[in-house]
C-alpha atoms as a PDB file:
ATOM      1  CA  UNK A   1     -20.162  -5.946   4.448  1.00  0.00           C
ATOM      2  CA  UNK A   2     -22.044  -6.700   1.300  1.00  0.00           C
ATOM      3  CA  UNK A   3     -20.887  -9.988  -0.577  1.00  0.00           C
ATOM      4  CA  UNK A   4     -19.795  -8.128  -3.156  1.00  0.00           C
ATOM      5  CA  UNK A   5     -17.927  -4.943  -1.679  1.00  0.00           C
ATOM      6  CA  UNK A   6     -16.277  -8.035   0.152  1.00  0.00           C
ATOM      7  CA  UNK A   7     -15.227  -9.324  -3.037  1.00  0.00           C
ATOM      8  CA  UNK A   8     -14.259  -6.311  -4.579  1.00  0.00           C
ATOM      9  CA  UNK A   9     -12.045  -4.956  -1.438  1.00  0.00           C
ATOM     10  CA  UNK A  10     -10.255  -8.605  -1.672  1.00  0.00           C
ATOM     11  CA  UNK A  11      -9.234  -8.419  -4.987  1.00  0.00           C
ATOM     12  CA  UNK A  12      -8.235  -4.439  -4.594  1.00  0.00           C
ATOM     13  CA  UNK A  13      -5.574  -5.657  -1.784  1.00  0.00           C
ATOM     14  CA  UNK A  14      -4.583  -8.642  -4.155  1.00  0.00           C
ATOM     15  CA  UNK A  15      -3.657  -5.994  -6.892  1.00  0.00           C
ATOM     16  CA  UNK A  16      -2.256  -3.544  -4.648  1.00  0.00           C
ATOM     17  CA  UNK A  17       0.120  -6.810  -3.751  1.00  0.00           C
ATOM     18  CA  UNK A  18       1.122  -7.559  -7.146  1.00  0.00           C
ATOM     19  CA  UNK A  19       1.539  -4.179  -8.479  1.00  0.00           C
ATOM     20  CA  UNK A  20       3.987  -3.275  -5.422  1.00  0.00           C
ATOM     21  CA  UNK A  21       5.658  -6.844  -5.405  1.00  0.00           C
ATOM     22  CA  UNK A  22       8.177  -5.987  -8.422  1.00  0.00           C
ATOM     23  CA  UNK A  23       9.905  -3.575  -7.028  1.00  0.00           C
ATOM     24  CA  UNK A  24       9.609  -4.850  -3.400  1.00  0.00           C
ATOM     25  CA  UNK A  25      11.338  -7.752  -4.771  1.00  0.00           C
ATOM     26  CA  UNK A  26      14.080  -6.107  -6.992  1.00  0.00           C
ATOM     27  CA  UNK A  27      14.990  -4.081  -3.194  1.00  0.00           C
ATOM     28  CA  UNK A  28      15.113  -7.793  -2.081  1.00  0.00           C
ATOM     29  CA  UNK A  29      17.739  -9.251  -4.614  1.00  0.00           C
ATOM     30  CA  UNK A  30      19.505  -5.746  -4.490  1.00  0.00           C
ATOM     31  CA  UNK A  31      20.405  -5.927  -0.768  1.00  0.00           C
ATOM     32  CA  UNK A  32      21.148  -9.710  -0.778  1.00  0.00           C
ATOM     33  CA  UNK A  33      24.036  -8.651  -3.449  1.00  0.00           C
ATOM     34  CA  UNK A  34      25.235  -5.230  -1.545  1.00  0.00           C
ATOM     35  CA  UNK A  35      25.599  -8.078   1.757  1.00  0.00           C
ATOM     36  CA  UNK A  36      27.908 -10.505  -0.149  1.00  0.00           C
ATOM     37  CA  UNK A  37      29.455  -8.816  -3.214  1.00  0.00           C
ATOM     38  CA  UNK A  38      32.379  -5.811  -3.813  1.00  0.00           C
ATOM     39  CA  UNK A  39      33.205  -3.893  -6.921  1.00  0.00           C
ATOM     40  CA  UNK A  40      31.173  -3.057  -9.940  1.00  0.00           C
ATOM     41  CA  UNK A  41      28.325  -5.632  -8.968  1.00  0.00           C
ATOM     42  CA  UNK A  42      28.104  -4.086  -6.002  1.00  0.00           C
ATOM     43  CA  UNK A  43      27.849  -1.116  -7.766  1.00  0.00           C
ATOM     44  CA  UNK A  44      25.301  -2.035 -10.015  1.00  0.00           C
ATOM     45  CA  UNK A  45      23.310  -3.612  -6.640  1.00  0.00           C
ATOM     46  CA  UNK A  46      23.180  -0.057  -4.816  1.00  0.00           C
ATOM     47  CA  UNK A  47      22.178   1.331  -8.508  1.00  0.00           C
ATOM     48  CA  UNK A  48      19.312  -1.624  -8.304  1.00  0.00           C
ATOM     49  CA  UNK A  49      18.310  -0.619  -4.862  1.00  0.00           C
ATOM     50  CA  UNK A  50      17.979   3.432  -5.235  1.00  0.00           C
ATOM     51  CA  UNK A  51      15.807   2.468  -8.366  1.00  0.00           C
ATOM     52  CA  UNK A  52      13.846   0.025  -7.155  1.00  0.00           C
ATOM     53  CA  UNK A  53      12.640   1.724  -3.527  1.00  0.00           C
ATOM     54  CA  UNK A  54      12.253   5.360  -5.612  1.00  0.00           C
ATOM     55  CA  UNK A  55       9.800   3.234  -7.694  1.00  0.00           C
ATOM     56  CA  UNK A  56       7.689   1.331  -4.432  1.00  0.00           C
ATOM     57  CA  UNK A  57       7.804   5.100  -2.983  1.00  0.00           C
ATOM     58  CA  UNK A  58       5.890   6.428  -6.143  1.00  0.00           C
ATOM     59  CA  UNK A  59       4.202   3.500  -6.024  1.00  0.00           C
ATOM     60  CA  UNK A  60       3.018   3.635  -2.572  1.00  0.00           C
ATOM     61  CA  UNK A  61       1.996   7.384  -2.619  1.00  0.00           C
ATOM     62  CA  UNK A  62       0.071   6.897  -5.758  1.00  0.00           C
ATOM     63  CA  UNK A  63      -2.214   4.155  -4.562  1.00  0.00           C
ATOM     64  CA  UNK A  64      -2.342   5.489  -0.884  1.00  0.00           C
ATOM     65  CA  UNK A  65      -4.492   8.541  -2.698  1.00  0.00           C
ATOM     66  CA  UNK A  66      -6.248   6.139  -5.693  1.00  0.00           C
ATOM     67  CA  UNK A  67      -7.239   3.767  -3.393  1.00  0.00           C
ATOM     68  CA  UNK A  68      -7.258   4.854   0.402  1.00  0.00           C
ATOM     69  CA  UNK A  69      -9.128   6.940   2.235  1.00  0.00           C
ATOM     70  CA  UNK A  70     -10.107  10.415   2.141  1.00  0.00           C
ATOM     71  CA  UNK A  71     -12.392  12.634   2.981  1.00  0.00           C
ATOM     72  CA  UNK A  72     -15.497  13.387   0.695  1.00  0.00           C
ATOM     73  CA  UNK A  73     -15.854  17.048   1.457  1.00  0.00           C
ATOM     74  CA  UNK A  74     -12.314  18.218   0.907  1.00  0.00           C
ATOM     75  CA  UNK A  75     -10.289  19.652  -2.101  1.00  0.00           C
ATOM     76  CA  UNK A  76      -7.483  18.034  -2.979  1.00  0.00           C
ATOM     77  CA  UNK A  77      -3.901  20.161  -4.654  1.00  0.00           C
ATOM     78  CA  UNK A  78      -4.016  19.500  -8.304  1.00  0.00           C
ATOM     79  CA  UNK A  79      -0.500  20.085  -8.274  1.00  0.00           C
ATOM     80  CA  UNK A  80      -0.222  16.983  -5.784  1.00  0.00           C
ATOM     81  CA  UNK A  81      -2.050  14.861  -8.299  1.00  0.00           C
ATOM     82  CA  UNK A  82       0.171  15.937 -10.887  1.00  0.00           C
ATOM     83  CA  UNK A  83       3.320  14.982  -8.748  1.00  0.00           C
ATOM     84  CA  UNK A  84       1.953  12.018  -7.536  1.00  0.00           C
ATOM     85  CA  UNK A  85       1.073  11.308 -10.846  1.00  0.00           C
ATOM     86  CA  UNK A  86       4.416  11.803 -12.612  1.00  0.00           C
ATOM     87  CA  UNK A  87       6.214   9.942 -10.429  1.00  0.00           C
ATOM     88  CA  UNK A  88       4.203   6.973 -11.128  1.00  0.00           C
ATOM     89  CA  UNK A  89       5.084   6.988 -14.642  1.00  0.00           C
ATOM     90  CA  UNK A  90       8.530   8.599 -14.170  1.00  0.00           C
ATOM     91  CA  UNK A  91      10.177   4.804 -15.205  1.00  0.00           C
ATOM     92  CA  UNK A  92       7.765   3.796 -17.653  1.00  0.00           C
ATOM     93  CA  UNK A  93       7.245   4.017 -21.290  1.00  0.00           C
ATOM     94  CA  UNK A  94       4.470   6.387 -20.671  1.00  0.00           C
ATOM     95  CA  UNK A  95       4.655  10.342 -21.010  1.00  0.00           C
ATOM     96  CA  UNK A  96       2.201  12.572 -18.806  1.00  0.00           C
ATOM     97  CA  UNK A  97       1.332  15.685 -20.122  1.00  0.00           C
ATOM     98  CA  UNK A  98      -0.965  18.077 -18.135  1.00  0.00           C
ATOM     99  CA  UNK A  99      -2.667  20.503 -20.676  1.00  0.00           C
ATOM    100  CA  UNK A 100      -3.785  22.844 -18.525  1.00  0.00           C
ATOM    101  CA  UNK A 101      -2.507  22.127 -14.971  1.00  0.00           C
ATOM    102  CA  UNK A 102       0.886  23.999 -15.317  1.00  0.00           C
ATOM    103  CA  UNK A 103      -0.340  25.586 -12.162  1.00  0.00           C
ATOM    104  CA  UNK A 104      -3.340  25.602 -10.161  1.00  0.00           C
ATOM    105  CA  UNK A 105      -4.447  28.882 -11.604  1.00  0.00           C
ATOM    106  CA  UNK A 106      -7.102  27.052 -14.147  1.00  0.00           C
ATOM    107  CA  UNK A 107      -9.603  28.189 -11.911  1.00  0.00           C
ATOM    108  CA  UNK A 108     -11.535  24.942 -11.425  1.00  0.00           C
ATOM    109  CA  UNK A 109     -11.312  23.917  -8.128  1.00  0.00           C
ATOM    110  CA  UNK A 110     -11.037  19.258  -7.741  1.00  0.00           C
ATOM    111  CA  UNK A 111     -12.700  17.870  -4.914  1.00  0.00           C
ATOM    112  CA  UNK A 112     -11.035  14.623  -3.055  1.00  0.00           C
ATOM    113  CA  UNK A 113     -13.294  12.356  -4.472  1.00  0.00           C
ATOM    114  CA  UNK A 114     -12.671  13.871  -7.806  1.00  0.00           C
ATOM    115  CA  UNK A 115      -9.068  13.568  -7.612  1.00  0.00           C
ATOM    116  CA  UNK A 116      -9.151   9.476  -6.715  1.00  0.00           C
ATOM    117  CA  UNK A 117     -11.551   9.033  -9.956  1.00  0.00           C
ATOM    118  CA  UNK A 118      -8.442  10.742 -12.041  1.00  0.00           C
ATOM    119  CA  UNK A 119      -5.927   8.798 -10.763  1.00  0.00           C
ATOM    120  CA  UNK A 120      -7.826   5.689 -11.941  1.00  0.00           C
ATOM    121  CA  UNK A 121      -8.783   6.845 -14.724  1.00  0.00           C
ATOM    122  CA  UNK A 122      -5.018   7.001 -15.646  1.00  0.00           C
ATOM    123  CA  UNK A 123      -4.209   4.050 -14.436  1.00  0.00           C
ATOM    124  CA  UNK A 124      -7.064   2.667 -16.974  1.00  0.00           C
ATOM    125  CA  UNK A 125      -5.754   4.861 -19.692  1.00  0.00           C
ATOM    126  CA  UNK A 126      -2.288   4.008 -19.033  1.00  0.00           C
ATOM    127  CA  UNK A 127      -3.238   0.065 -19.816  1.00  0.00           C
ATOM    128  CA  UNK A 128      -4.742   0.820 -22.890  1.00  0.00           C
ATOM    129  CA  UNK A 129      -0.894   1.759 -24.011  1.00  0.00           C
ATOM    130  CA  UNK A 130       0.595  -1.811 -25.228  1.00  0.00           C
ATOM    131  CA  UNK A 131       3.295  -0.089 -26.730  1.00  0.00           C
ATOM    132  CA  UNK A 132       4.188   2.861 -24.658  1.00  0.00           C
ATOM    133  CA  UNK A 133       2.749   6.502 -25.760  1.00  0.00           C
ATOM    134  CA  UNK A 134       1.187   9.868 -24.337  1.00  0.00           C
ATOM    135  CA  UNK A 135      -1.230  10.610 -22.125  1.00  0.00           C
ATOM    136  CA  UNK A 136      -3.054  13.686 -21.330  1.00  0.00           C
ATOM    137  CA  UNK A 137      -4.699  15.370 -18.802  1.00  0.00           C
ATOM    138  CA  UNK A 138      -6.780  18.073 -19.016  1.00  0.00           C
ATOM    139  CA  UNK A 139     -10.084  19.698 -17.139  1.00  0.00           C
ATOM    140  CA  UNK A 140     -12.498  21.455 -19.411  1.00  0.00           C
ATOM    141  CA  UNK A 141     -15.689  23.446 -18.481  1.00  0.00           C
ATOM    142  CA  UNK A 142     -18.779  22.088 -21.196  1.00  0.00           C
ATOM    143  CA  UNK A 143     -21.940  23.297 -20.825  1.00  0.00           C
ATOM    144  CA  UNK A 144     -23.290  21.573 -18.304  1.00  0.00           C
ATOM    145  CA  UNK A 145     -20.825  21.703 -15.939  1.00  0.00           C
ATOM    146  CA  UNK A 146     -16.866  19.711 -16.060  1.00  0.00           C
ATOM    147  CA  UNK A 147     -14.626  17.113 -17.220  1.00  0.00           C
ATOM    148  CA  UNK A 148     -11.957  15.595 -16.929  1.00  0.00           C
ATOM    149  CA  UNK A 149     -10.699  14.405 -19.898  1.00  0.00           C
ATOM    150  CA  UNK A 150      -7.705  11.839 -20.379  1.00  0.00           C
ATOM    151  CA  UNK A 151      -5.995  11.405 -23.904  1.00  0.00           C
ATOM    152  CA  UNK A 152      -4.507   8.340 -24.467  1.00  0.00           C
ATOM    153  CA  UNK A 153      -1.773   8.463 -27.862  1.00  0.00           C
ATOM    154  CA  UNK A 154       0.140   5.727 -29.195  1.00  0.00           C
ATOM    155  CA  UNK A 155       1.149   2.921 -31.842  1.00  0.00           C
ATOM    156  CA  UNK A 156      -0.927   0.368 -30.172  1.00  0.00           C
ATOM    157  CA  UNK A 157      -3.977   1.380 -27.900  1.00  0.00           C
ATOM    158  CA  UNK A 158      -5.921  -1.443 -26.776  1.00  0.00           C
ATOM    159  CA  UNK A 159      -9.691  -1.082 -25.313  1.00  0.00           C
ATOM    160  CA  UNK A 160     -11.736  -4.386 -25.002  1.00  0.00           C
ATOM    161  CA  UNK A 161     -15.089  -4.375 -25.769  1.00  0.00           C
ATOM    162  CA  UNK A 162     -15.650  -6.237 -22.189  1.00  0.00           C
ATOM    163  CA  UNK A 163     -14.006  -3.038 -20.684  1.00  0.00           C
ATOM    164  CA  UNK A 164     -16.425  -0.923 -21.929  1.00  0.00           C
ATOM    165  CA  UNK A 165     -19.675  -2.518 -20.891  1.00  0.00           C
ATOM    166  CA  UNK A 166     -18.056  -2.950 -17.425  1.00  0.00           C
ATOM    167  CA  UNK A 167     -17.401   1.070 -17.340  1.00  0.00           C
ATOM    168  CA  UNK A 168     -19.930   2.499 -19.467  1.00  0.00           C
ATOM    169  CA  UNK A 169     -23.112  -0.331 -19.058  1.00  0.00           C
ATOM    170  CA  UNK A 170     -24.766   0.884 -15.323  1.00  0.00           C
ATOM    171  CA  UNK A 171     -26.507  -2.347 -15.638  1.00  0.00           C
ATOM    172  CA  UNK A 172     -23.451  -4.248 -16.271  1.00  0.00           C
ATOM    173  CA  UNK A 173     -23.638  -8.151 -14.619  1.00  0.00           C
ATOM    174  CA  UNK A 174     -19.820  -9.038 -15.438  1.00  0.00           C
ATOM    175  CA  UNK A 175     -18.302 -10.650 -13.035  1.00  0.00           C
ATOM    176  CA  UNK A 176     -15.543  -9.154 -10.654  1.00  0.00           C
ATOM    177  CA  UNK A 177     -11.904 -10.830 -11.530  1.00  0.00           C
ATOM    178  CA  UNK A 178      -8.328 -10.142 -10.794  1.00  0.00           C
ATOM    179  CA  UNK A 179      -8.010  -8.531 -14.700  1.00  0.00           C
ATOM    180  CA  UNK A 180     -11.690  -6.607 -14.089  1.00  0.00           C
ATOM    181  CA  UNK A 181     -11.592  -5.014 -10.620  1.00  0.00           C
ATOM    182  CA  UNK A 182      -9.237  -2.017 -11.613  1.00  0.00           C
ATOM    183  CA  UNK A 183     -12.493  -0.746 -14.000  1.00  0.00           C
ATOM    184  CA  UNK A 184     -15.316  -2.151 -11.290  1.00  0.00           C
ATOM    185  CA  UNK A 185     -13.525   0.171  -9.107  1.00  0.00           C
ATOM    186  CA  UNK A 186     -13.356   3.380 -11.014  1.00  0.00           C
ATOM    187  CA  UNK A 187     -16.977   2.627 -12.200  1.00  0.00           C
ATOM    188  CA  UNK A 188     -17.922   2.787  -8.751  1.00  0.00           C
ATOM    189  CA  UNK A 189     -16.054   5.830  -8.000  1.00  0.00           C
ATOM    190  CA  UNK A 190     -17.635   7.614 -11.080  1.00  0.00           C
ATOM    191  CA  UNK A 191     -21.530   6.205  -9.566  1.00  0.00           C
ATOM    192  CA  UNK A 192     -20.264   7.980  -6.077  1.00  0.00           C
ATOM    193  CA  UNK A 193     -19.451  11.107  -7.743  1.00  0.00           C
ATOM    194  CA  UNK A 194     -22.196  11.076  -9.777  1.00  0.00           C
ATOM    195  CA  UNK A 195     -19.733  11.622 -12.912  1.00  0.00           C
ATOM    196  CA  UNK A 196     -20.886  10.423 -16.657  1.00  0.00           C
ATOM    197  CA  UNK A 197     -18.094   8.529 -18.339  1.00  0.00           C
ATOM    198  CA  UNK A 198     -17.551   8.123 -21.860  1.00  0.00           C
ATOM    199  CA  UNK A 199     -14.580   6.635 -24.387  1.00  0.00           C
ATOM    200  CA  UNK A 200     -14.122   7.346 -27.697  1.00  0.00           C
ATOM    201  CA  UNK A 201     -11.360   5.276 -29.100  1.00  0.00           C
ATOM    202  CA  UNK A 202      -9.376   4.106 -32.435  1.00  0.00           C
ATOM    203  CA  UNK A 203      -6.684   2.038 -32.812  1.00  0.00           C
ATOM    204  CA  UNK A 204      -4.070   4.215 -31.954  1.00  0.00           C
ATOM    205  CA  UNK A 205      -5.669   6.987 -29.554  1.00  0.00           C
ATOM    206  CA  UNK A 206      -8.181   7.204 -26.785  1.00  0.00           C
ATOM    207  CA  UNK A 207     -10.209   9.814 -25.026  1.00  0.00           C
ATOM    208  CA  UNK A 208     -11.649   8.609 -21.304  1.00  0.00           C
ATOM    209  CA  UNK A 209     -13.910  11.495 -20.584  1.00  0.00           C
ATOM    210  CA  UNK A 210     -16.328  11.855 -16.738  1.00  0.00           C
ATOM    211  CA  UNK A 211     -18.755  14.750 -16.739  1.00  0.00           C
ATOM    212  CA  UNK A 212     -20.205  16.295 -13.914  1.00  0.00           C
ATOM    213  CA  UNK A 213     -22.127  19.119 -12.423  1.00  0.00           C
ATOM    214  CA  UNK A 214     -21.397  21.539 -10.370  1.00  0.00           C
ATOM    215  CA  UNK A 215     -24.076  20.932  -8.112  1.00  0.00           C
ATOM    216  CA  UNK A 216     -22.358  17.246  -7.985  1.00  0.00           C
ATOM    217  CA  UNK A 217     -19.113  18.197  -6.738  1.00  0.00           C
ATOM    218  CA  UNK A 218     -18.638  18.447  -3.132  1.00  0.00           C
ATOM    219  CA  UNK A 219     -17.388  21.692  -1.846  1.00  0.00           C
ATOM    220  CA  UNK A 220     -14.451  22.176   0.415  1.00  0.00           C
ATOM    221  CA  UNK A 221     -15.068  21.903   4.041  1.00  0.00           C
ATOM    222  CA  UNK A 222     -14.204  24.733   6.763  1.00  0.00           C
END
């Protein structure tokens, strides 16, 4: 393996640890207070425990499709993605709306590859939220061909100016890090899929936008 798909795949499992290490924990502390306590904090430590392993379920199922394997030539239920998706987020201070996903009647069919790219790009967009806020989700025909566009709303929207020559910048030389490798990731997802990607942002709002042909999506095998 190349020295730096090596690098990148190390620091992919090292987030993968951290992000699923909260609740992992909080199951942890939960049980060790069910094993030794009665009455309400006992209570409260089943309470802990429900929450905490629904969370590292969501958790789990989310990144199995973001960041595991799947195969290229496949389509993939939008209506999974949305679950998937929604169940992520289902504790946080961030609202998912799917603009036109209600059902999978928007005529647009999402191939596998497709569908990991949108998962990270939420996971990107969801970042940019400091504060808490809305995204949403929506796939659009342009003239060209697609895209998927994620809205990002709220009172404090952060996008770095080092996150943008990372994801937009194909010549970009930054350096993989632990902060970095969530955008070297989707940036190489996007070069796989051979998807455009473009932000627009303000201080309070945020549009992450990948383009793509038709003749650039795989098509569903037999």
């Amino acid at each position: 393996m190349p020295e730096g798909k090596r690098e990148l795949s190390e620091l992919m499992i090292a987030k993968l640890i951290h992000d699923i290490s909260g609740p992992v924990g909080a199951v942890s502390n939960g049980l060790e207070y069910l094993t030794g306590e009665e009455g309400p904090i006992k209570e409260q430590a089943f309470a802990l425990v429900k929450e905490s392993s629904e969370q590292l379920m969501a958790r789990v199922q989310f990144y199995r499709i973001a960041y595991g394997f799947i195969y290229q030539t496949t389509e993939i239920s939008i209506s999974q993605l949305r679950q998937l998706s929604e169940h992520m987020y289902e504790s946080s201070k961030v609202k998912l709306v799917w603009d036109n996903f209600a059902t999978e009647a928007s005529g647009i069919p999402l191939s596998n590859r497709l569908g990991k790219l949108l998962l990270n790009m939420l996971l990107i967009s969801a970042t940019c939220l400091l504060e808490g806020g809305t995204l949403k989700v929506a796939l659009k025909r342009i003239d060209q061909g697609k895209q998927l566009c994620i809205g990002a709303e709220g009172p404090n929207v952060l996008v770095k100016p080092e996150w943008l020559e990372i994801l937009l910048n194909t010549s970009s030389t930054a350096a993989i890090d632990t902060k970095n490798v969530q955008l070297h990731y989707t940036k190489l997802l996007a070069s796989d899929c051979e998807v455009t990607l473009e932000i627009d942002h303000t201080k309070t709002s945020m549009m992450f936008m990948a383009s793509y042909t038709q003749a650039n999506m795989p098509t569903a095998s037999a």
